[in-house]
Every structure is written in structure tokens, then in C-alpha cells.
N, C-alpha and C. Protein backbone atom coordinates (compact mmCIF):
# COMPACT_ATOMS: atom_id res chain seq x y z
N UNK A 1 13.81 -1.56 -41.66
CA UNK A 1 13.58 -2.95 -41.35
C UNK A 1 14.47 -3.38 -40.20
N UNK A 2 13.85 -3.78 -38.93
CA UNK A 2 14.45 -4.44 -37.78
C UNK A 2 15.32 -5.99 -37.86
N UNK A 3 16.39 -6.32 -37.83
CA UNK A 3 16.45 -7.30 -38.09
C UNK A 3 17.04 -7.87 -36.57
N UNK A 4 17.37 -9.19 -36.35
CA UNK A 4 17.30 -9.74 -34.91
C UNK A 4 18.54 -9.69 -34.17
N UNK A 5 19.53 -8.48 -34.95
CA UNK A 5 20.84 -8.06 -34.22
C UNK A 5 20.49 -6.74 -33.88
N UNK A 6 19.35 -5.91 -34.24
CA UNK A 6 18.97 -4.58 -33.73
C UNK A 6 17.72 -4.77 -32.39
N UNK A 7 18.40 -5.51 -31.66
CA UNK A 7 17.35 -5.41 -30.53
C UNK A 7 16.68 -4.42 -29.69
N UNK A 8 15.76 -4.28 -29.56
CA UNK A 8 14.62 -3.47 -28.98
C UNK A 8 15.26 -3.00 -27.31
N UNK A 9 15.35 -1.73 -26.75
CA UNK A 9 15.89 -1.69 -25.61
C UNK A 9 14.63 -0.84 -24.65
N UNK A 10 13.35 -1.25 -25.44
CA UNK A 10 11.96 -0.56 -24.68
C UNK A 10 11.54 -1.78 -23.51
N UNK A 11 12.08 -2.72 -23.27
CA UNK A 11 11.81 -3.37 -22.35
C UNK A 11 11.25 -2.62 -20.67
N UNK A 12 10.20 -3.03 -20.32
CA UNK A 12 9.87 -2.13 -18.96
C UNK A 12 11.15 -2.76 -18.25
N UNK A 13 11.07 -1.40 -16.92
CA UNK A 13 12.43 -2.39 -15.99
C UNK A 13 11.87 -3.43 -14.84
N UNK A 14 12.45 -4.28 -14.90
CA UNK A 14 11.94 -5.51 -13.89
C UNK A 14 11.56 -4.97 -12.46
N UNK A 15 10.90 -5.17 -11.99
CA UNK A 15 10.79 -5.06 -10.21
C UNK A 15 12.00 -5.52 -9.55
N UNK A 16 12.64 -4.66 -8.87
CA UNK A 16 13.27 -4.81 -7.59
C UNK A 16 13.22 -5.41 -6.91
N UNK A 17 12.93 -6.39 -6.07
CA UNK A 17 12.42 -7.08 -4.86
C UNK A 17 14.12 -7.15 -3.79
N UNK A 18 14.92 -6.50 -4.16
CA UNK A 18 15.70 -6.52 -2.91
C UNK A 18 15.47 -5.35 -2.30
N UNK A 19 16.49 -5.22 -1.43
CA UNK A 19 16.82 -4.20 0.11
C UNK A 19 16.60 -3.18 -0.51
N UNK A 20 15.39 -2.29 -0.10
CA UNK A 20 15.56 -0.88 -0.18
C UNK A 20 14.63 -0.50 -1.46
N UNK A 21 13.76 -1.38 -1.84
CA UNK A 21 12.95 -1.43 -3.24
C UNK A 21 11.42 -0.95 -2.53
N UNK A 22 10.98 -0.14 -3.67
CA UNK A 22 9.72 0.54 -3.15
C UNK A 22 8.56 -0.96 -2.28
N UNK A 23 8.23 -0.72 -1.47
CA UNK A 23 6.60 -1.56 -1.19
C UNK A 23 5.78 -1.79 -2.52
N UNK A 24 5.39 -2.98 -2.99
CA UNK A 24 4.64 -3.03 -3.92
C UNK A 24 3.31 -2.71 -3.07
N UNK A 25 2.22 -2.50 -4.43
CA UNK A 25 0.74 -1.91 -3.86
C UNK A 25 0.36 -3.46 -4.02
N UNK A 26 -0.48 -3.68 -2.44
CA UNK A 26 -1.43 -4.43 -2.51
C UNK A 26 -2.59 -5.00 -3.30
N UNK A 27 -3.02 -3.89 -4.33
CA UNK A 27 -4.10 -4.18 -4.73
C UNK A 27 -3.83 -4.45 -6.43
N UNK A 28 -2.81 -3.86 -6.88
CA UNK A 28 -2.60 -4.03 -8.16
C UNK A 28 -1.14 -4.92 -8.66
N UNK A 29 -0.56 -4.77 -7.88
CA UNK A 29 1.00 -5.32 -7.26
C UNK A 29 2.17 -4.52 -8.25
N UNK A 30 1.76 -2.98 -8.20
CA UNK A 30 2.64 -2.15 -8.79
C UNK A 30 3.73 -2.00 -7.98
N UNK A 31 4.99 -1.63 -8.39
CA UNK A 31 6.06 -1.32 -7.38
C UNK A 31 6.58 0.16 -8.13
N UNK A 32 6.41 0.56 -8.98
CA UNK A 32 7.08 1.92 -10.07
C UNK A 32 6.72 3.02 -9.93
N UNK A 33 5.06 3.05 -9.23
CA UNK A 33 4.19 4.46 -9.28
C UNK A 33 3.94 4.31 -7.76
N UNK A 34 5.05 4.10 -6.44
CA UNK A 34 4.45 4.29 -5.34
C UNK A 34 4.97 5.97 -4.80
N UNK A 35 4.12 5.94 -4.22
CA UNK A 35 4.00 7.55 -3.62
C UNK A 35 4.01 7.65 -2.23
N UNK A 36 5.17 8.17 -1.13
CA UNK A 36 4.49 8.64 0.02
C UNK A 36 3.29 9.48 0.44
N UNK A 37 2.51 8.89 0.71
CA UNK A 37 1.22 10.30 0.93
C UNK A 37 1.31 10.89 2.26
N UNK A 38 0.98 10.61 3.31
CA UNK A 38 1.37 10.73 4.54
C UNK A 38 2.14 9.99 5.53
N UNK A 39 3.00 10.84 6.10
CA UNK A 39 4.17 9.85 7.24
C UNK A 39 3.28 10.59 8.75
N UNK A 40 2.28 9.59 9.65
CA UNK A 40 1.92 10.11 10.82
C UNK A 40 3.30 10.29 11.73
N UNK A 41 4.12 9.04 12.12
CA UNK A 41 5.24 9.17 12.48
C UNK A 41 6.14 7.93 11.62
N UNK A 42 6.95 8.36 10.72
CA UNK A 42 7.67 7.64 9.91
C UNK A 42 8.43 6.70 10.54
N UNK A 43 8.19 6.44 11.72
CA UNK A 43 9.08 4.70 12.09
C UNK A 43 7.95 4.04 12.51
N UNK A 44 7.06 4.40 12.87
CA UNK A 44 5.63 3.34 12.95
C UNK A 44 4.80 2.95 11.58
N UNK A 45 4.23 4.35 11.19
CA UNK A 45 3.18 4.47 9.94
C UNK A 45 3.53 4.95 8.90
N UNK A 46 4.06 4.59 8.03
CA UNK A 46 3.78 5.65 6.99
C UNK A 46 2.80 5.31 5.86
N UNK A 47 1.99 6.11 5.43
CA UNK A 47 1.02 5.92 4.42
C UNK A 47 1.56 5.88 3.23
N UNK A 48 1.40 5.53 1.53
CA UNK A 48 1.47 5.10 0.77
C UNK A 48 0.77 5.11 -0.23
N UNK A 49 0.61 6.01 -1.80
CA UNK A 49 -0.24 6.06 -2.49
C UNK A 49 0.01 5.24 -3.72
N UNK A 50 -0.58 4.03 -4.66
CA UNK A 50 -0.54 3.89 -6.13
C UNK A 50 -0.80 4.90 -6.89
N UNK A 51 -0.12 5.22 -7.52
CA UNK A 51 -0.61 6.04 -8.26
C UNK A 51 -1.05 5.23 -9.74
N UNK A 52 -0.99 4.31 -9.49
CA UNK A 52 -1.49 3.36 -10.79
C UNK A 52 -2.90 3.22 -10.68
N UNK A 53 -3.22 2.86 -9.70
CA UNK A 53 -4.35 2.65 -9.09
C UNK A 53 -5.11 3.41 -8.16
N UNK A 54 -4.81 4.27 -7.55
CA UNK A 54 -5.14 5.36 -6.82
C UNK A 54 -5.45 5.17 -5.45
N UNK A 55 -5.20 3.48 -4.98
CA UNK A 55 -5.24 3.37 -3.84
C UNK A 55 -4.38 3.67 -2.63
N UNK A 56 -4.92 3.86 -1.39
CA UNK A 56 -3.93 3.93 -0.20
C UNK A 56 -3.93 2.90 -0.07
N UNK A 57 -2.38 3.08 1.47
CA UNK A 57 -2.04 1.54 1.76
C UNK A 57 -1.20 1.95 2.49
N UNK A 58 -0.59 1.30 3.79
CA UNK A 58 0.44 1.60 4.90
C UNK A 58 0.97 0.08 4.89
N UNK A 59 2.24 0.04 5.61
CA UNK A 59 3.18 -1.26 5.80
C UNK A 59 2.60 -1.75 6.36
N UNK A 60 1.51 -1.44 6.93
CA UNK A 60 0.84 -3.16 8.18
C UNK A 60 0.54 -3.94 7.81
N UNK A 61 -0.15 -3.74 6.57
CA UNK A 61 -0.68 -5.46 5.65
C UNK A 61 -1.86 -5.76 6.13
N UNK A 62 -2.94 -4.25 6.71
CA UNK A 62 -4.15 -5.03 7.10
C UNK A 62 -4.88 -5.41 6.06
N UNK A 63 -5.30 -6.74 6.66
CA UNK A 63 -6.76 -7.67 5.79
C UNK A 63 -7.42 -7.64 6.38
N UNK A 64 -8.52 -7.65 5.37
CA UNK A 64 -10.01 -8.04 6.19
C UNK A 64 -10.24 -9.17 6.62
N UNK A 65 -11.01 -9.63 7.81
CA UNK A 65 -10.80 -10.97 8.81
C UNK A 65 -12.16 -11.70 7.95
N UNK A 66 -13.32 -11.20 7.28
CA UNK A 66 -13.60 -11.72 6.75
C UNK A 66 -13.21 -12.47 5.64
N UNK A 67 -12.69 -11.58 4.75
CA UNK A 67 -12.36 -12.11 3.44
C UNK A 67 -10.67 -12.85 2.96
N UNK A 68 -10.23 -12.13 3.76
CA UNK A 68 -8.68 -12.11 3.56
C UNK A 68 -8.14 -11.03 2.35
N UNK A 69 -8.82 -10.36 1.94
CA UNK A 69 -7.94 -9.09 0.38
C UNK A 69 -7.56 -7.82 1.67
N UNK A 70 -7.03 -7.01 0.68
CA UNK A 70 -6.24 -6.33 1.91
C UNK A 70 -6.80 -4.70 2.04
N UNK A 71 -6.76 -4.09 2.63
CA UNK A 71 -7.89 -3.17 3.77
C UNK A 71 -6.91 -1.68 3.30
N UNK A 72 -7.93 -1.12 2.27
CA UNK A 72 -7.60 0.16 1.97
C UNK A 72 -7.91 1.23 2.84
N UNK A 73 -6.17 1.90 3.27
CA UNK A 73 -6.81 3.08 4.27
C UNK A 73 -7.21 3.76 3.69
N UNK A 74 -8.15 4.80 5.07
CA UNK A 74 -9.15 5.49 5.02
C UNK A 74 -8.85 6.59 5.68
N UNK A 75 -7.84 6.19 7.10
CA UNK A 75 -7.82 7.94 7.36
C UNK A 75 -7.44 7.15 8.79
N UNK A 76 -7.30 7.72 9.81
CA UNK A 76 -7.01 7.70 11.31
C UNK A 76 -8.36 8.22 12.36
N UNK A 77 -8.61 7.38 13.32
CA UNK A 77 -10.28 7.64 13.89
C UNK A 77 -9.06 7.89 15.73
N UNK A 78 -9.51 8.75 16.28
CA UNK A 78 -9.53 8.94 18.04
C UNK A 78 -10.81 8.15 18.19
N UNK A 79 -10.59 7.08 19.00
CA UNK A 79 -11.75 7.02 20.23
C UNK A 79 -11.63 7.21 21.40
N UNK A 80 -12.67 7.57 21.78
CA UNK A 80 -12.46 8.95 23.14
C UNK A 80 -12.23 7.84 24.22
N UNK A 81 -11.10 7.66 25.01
CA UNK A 81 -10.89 6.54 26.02
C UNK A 81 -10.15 5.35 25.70
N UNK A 82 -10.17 5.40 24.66
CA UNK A 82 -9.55 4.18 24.01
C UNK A 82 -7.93 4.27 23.48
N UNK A 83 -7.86 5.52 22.42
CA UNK A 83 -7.16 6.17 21.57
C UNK A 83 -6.73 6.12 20.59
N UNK A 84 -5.86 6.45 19.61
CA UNK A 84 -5.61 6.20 17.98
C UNK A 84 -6.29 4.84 17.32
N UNK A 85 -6.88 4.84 16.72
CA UNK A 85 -6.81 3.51 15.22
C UNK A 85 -6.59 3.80 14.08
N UNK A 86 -6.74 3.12 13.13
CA UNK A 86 -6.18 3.13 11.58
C UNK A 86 -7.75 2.61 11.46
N UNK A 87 -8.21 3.36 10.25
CA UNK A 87 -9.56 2.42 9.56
C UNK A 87 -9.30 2.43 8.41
N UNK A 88 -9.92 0.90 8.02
CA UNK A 88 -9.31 0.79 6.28
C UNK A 88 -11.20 0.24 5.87
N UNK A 89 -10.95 0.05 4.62
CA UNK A 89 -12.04 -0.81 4.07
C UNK A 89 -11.63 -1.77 3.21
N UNK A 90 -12.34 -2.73 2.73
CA UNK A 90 -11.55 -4.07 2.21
C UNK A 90 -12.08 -3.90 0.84
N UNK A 91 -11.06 -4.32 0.53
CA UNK A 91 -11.45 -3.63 -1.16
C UNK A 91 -11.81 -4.86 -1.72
N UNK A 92 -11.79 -6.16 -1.32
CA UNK A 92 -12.79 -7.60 -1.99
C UNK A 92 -14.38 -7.25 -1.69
N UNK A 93 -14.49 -7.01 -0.06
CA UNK A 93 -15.84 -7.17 0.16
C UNK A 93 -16.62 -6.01 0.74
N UNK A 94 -16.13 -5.07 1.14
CA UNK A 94 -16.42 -3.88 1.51
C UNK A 94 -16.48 -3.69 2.94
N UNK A 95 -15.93 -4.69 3.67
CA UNK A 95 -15.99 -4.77 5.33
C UNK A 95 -15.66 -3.64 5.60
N UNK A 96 -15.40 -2.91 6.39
CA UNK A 96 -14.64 -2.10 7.52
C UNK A 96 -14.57 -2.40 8.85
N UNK A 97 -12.89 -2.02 8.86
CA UNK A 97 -12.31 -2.40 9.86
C UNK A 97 -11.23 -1.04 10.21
N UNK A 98 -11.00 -1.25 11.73
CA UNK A 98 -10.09 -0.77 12.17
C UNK A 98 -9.11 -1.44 13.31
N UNK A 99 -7.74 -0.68 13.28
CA UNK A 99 -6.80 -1.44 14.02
C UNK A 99 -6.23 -0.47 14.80
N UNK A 100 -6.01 -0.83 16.31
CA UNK A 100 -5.34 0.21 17.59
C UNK A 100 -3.81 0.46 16.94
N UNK A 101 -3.29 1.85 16.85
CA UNK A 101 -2.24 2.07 17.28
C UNK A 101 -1.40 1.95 18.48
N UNK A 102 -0.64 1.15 18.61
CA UNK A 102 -0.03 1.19 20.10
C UNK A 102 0.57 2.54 20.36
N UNK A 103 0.39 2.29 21.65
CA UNK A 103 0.75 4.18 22.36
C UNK A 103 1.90 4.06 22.40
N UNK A 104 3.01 5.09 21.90
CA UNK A 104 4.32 4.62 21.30
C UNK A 104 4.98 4.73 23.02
């Protein structure tokens, strides 16, 4: 029998939100199960997996211009003349979009 001086110490641990605390995921707002997936060059991009949720996600914070929810990457596109983008898809409405990498 538990009584109310044997307190319970299964409490989950709170989120972090200071200096140096994982990126929460956009889509589920996990911060505990994030994953590096790919670093293209780790001071511009780095990619980002939930593993709660199984979505990608990079630090840019793209949204979709339609909807405003936020734009699950997809992978990296060359256009011939143009050069690097990021393409995501919007996980509210299904837009796709992509965004230029600046030429470092």
C-alpha cells in the first residue's frame, strides 16, 4: 500500500528548452526521440529525424506559404542552372515546396 510520503519517482523528464536542448519536432512537438539523420554540411543544414513520429525536419522552419504547418523534408533536388534546393511537403495540406540553398 502506497501512502502519500512514498512518492512515485516515474515522472517523465520535463523538456529542456534552454541552451543546447535537442530541436523539438515540428509536427508532434517531441524533444526526447530526436535523431540526426543527415548533416549535408553541419553549419548550414542539418537534417533531423522523430523518431516518435517518423518525420524529417531541418532547422529552417520551412512552412508551407499556403497553409502555414510546417514542410516535411524530402530530400535535396539540383536544378540544372539554378543549383541546390531543399524540397519538403506540408504535412497540413500536401503542398510541395522547395527552398534555394545559398551557394555557401
Amino acid at each position: 500500500m502506497c501512502g502519500p510520503e512514498q512518492a512515485s519517482n516515474s515522472a517523465p523528464p520535463l523538456d529542456d528548452a534552454g541552451e543546447g536542448a535537442p530541436i523539438p519536432c515540428p509536427f508532434c512537438g517531441c524533444r526526447h526521440h530526436i535523431e540526426d539523420a543527415i548533416a549535408i554540411d553541419p553549419e548550414t543544414h542539418s537534417i533531423h529525424q522523430c523518431l516518435r513520429c517518423g518525420l524529417r525536419f531541418d532547422d529552417r522552419r520551412a512552412v508551407c506559404s499556403r497553409c502555414g504547418s510546417p514542410g516535411e523534408f524530402l530530400g535535396n533536388v539540383i536544378v540544372p542552372g539554378r543549383g541546390l534546393y531543399v524540397q519538403y511537403r506540408c504535412h497540413g495540406c500536401g503542398h510541395g515546396f522547395m527552398i534555394r540553398i545559398a551557394d555557401g
